[in-house]
N, C-alpha and C. Protein backbone atom coordinates (compact mmCIF):
# COMPACT_ATOMS: atom_id res chain seq x y z
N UNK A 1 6.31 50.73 -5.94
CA UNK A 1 4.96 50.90 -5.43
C UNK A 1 5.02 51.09 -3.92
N UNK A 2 4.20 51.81 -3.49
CA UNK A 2 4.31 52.05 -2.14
C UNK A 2 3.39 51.27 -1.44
N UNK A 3 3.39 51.39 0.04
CA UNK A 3 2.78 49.86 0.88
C UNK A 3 2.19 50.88 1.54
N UNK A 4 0.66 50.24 2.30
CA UNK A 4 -0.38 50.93 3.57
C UNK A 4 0.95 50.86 4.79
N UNK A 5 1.59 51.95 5.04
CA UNK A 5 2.07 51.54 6.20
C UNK A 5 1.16 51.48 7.73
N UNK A 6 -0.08 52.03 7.16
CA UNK A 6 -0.81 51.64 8.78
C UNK A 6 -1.18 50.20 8.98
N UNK A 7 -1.82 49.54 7.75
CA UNK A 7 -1.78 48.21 7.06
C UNK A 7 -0.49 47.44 7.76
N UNK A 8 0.60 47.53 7.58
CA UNK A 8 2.21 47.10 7.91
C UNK A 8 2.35 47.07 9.28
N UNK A 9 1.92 48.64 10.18
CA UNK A 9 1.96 48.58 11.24
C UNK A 9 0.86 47.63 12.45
N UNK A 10 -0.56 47.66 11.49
CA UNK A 10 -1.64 46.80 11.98
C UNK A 10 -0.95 45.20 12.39
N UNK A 11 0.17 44.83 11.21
CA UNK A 11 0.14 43.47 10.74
C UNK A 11 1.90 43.16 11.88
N UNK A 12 2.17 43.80 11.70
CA UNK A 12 3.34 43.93 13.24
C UNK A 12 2.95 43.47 14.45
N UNK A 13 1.82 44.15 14.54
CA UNK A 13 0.98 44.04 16.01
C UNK A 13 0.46 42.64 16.58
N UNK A 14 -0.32 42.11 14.99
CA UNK A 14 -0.93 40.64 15.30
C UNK A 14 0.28 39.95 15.19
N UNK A 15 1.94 39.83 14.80
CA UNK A 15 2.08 39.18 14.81
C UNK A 15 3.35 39.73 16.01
N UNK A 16 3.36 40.27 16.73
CA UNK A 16 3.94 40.35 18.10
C UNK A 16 3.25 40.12 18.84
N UNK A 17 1.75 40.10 19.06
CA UNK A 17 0.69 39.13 20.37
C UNK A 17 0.29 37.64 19.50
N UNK A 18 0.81 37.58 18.95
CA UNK A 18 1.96 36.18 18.70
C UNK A 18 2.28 35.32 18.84
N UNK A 19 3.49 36.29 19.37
CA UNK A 19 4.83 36.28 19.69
C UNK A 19 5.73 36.16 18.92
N UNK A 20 5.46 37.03 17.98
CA UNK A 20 6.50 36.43 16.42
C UNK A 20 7.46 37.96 16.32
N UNK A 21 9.11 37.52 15.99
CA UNK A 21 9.42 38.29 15.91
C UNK A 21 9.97 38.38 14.29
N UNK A 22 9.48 38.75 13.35
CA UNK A 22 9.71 38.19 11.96
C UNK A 22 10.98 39.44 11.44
N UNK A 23 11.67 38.96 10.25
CA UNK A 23 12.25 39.72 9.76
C UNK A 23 11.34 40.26 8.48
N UNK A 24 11.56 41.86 8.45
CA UNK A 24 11.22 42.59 7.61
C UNK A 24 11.95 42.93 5.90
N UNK A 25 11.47 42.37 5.16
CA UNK A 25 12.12 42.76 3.73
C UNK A 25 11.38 43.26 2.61
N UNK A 26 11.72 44.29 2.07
CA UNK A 26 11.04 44.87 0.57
C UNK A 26 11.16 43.76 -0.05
N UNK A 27 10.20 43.42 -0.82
CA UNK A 27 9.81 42.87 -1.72
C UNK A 27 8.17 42.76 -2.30
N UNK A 28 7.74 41.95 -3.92
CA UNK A 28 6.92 41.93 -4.50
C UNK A 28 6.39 43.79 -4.55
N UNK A 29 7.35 45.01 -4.10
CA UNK A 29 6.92 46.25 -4.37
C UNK A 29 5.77 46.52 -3.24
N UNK A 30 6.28 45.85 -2.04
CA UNK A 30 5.69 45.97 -0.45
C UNK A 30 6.62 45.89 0.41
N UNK A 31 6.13 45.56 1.61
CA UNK A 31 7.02 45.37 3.01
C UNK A 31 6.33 43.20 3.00
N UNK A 32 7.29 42.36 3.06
CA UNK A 32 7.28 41.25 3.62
C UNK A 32 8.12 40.65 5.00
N UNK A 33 6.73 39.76 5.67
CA UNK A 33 7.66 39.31 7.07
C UNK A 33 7.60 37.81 7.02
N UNK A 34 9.18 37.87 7.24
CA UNK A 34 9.80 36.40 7.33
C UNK A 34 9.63 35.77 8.81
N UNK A 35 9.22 34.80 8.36
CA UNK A 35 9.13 33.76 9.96
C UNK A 35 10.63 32.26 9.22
N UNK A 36 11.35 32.72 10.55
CA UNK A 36 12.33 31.03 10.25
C UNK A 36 13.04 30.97 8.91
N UNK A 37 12.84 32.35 7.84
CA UNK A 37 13.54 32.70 6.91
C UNK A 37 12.22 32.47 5.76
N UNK A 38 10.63 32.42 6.02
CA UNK A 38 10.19 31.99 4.78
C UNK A 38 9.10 33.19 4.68
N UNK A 39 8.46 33.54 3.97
CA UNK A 39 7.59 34.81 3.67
C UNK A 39 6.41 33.85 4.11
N UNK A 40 5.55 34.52 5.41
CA UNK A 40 4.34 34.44 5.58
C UNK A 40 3.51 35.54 5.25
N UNK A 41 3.70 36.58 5.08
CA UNK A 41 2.68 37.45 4.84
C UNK A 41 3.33 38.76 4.34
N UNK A 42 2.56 40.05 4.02
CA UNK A 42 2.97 41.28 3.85
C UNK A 42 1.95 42.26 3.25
N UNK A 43 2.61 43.52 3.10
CA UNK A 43 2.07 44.01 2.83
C UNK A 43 2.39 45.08 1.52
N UNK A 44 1.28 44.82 0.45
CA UNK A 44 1.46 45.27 -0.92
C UNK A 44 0.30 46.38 -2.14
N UNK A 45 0.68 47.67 -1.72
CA UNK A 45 -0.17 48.60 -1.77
C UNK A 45 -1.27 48.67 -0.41
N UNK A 46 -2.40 48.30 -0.72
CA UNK A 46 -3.36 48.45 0.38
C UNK A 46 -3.72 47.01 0.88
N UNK A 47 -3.15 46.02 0.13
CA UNK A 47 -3.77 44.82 0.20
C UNK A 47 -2.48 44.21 1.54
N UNK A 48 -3.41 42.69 2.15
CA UNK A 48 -2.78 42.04 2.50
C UNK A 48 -2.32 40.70 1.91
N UNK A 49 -0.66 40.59 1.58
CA UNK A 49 -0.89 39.03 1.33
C UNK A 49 -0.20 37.78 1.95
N UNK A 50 -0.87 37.08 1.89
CA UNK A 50 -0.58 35.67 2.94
C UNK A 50 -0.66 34.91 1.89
N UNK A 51 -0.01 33.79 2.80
CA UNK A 51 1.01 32.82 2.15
C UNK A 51 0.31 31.45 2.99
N UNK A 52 -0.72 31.28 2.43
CA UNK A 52 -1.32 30.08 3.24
C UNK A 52 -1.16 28.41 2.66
N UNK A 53 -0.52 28.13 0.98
CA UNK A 53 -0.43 27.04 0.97
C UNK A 53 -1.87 26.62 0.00
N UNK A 54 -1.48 26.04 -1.19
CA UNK A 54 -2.49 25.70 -2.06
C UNK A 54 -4.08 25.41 -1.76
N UNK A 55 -3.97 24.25 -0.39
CA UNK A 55 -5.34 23.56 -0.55
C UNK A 55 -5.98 25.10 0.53
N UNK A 56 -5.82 25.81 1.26
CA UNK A 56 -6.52 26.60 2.25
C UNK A 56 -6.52 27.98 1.35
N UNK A 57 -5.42 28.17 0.53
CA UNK A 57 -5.26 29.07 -0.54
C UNK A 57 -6.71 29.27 -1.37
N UNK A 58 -6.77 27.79 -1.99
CA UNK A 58 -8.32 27.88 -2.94
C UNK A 58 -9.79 28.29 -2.10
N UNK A 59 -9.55 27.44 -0.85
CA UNK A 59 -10.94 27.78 -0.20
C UNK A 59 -10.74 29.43 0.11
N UNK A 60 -9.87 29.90 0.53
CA UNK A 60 -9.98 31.45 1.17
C UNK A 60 -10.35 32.33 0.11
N UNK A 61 -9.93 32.08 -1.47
CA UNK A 61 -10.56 32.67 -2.44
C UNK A 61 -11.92 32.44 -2.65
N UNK A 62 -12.96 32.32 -1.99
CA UNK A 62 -14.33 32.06 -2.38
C UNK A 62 -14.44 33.25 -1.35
N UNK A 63 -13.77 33.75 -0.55
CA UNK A 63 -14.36 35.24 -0.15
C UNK A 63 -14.43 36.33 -0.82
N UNK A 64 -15.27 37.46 -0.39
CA UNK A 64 -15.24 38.33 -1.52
C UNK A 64 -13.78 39.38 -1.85
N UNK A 65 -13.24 39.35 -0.49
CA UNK A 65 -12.45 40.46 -0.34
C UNK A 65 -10.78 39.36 -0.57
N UNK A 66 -10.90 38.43 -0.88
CA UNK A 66 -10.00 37.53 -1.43
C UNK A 66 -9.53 37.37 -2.84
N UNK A 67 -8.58 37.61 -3.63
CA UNK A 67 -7.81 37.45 -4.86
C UNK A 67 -6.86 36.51 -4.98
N UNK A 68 -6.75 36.06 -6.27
CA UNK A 68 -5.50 35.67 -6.23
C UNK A 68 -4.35 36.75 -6.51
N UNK A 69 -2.77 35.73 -5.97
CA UNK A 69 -1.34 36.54 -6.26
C UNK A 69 -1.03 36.62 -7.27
N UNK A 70 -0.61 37.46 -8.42
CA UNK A 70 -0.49 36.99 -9.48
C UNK A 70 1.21 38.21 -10.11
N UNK A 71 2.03 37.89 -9.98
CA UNK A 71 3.29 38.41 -10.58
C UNK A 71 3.45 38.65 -11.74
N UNK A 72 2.31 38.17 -12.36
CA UNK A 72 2.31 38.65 -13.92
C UNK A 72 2.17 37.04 -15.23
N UNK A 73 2.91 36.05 -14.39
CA UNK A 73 2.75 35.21 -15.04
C UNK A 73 1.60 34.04 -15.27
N UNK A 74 0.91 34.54 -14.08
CA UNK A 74 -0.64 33.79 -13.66
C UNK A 74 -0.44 33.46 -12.19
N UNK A 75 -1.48 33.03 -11.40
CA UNK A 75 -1.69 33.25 -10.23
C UNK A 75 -0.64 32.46 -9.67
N UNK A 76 -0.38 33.14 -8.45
CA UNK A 76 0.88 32.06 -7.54
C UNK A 76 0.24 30.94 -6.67
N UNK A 77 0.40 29.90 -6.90
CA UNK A 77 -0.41 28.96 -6.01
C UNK A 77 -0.17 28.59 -4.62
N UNK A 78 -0.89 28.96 -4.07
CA UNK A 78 -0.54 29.17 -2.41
C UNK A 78 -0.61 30.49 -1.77
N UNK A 79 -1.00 31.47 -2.46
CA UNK A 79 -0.85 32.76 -2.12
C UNK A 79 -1.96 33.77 -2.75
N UNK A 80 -2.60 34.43 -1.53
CA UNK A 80 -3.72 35.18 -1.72
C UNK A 80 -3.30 36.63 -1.32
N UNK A 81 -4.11 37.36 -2.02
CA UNK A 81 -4.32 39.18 -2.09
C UNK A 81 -5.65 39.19 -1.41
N UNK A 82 -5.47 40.03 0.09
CA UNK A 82 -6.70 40.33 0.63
C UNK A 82 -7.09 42.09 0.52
N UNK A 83 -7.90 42.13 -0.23
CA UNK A 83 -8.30 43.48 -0.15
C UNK A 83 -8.62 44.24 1.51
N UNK A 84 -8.73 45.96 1.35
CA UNK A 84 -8.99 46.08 2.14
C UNK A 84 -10.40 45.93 3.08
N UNK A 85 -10.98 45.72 2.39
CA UNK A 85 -12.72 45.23 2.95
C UNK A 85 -12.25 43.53 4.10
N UNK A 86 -11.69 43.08 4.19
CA UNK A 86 -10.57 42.16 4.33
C UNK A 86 -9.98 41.42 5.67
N UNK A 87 -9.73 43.20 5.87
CA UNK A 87 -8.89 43.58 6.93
C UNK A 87 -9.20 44.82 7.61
N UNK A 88 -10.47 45.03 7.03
CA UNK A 88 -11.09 46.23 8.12
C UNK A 88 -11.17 46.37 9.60
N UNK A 89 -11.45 45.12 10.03
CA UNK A 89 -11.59 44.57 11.27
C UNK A 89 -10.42 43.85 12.38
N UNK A 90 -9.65 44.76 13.20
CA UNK A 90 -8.56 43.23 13.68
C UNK A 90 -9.01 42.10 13.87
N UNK A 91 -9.90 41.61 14.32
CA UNK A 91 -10.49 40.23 13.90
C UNK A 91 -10.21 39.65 12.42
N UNK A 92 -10.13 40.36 12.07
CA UNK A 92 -10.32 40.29 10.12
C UNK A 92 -9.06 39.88 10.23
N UNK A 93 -8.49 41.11 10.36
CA UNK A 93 -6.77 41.25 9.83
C UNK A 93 -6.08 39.66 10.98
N UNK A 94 -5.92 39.62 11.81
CA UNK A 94 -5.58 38.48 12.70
C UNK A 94 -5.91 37.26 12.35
N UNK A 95 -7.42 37.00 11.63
CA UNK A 95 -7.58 35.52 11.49
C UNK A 95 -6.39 35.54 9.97
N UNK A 96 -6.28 36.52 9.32
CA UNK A 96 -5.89 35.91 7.93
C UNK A 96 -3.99 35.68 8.71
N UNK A 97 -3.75 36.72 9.09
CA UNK A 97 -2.20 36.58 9.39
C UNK A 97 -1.90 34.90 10.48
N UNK A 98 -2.69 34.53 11.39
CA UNK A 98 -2.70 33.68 11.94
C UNK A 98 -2.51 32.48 10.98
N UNK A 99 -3.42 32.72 9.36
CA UNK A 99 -3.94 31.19 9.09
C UNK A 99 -2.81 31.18 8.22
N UNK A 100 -1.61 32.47 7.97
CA UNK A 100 -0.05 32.38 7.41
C UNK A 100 0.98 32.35 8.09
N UNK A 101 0.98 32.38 9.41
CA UNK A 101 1.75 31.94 10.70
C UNK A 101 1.37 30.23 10.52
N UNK A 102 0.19 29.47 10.47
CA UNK A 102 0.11 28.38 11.30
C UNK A 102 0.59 27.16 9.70
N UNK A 103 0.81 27.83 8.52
CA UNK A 103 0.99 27.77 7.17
C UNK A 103 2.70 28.04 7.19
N UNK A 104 3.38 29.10 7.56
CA UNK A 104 4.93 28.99 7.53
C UNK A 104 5.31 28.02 8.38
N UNK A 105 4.74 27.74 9.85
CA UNK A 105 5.17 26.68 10.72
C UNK A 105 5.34 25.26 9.99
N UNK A 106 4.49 25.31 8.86
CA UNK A 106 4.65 24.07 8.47
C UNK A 106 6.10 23.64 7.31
N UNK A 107 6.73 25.02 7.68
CA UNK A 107 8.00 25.20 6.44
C UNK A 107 9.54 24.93 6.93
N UNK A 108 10.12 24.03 6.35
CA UNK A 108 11.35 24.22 6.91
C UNK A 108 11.69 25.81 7.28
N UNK A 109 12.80 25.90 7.74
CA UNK A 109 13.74 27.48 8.32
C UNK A 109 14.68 27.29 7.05
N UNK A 110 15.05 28.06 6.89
CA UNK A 110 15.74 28.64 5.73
C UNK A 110 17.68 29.06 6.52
């Protein structure tokens, strides 16, 4: 599956004013960026997804442009699909990548 690379490139940006220099890896059939070795966020078709951690996970799904992750086996807990309605806005796109930056910090390094 192919990834928004303007989406990818948007999500580079917020997280180099930052100051994050993450590693980049294919995966889930997107582009994902590693902070300290752990997946905070990426990008998968048009959507964004972050990696915010169960209890902030459930509340962020009561937005509209919020989903759950779901790999096929039922939803991943801790991990949301933001549509593009979402991330229309860098404001938009920044608060969600921020609230999976301040969510990997809380992760060991790998």
């Amino acid at each position: 599956m192919a990834f928004d690379q303007e989406l990818a490139g948007r999500v580079r940006a917020v997280l180099a004013a930052a100051g994050q220099a993450p590693a980049e890896k294919k995966m889930f059939g997107g582009l994902s960026f590693l902070i300290a070795g752990n997946m905070c966020c990426g990008v998968t078709g048009e959507d964004l997804l972050v990696r915010l951690g169960a209890e902030t996970a459930d509340s962020a799904l009561a937005g509209a442009a919020a989903r759950p992750f779901d790999m096929g086996r039922g939803p991943s807990p801790g991990w949301v699909l933001i549509g593009p309605g979402g991330t229309a806005t860098d404001q938009d796109l920044t608060g969600w990548v921020q609230q999976a930056l301040a969510f990997a910090a809380t992760l060991p390094a790998k």
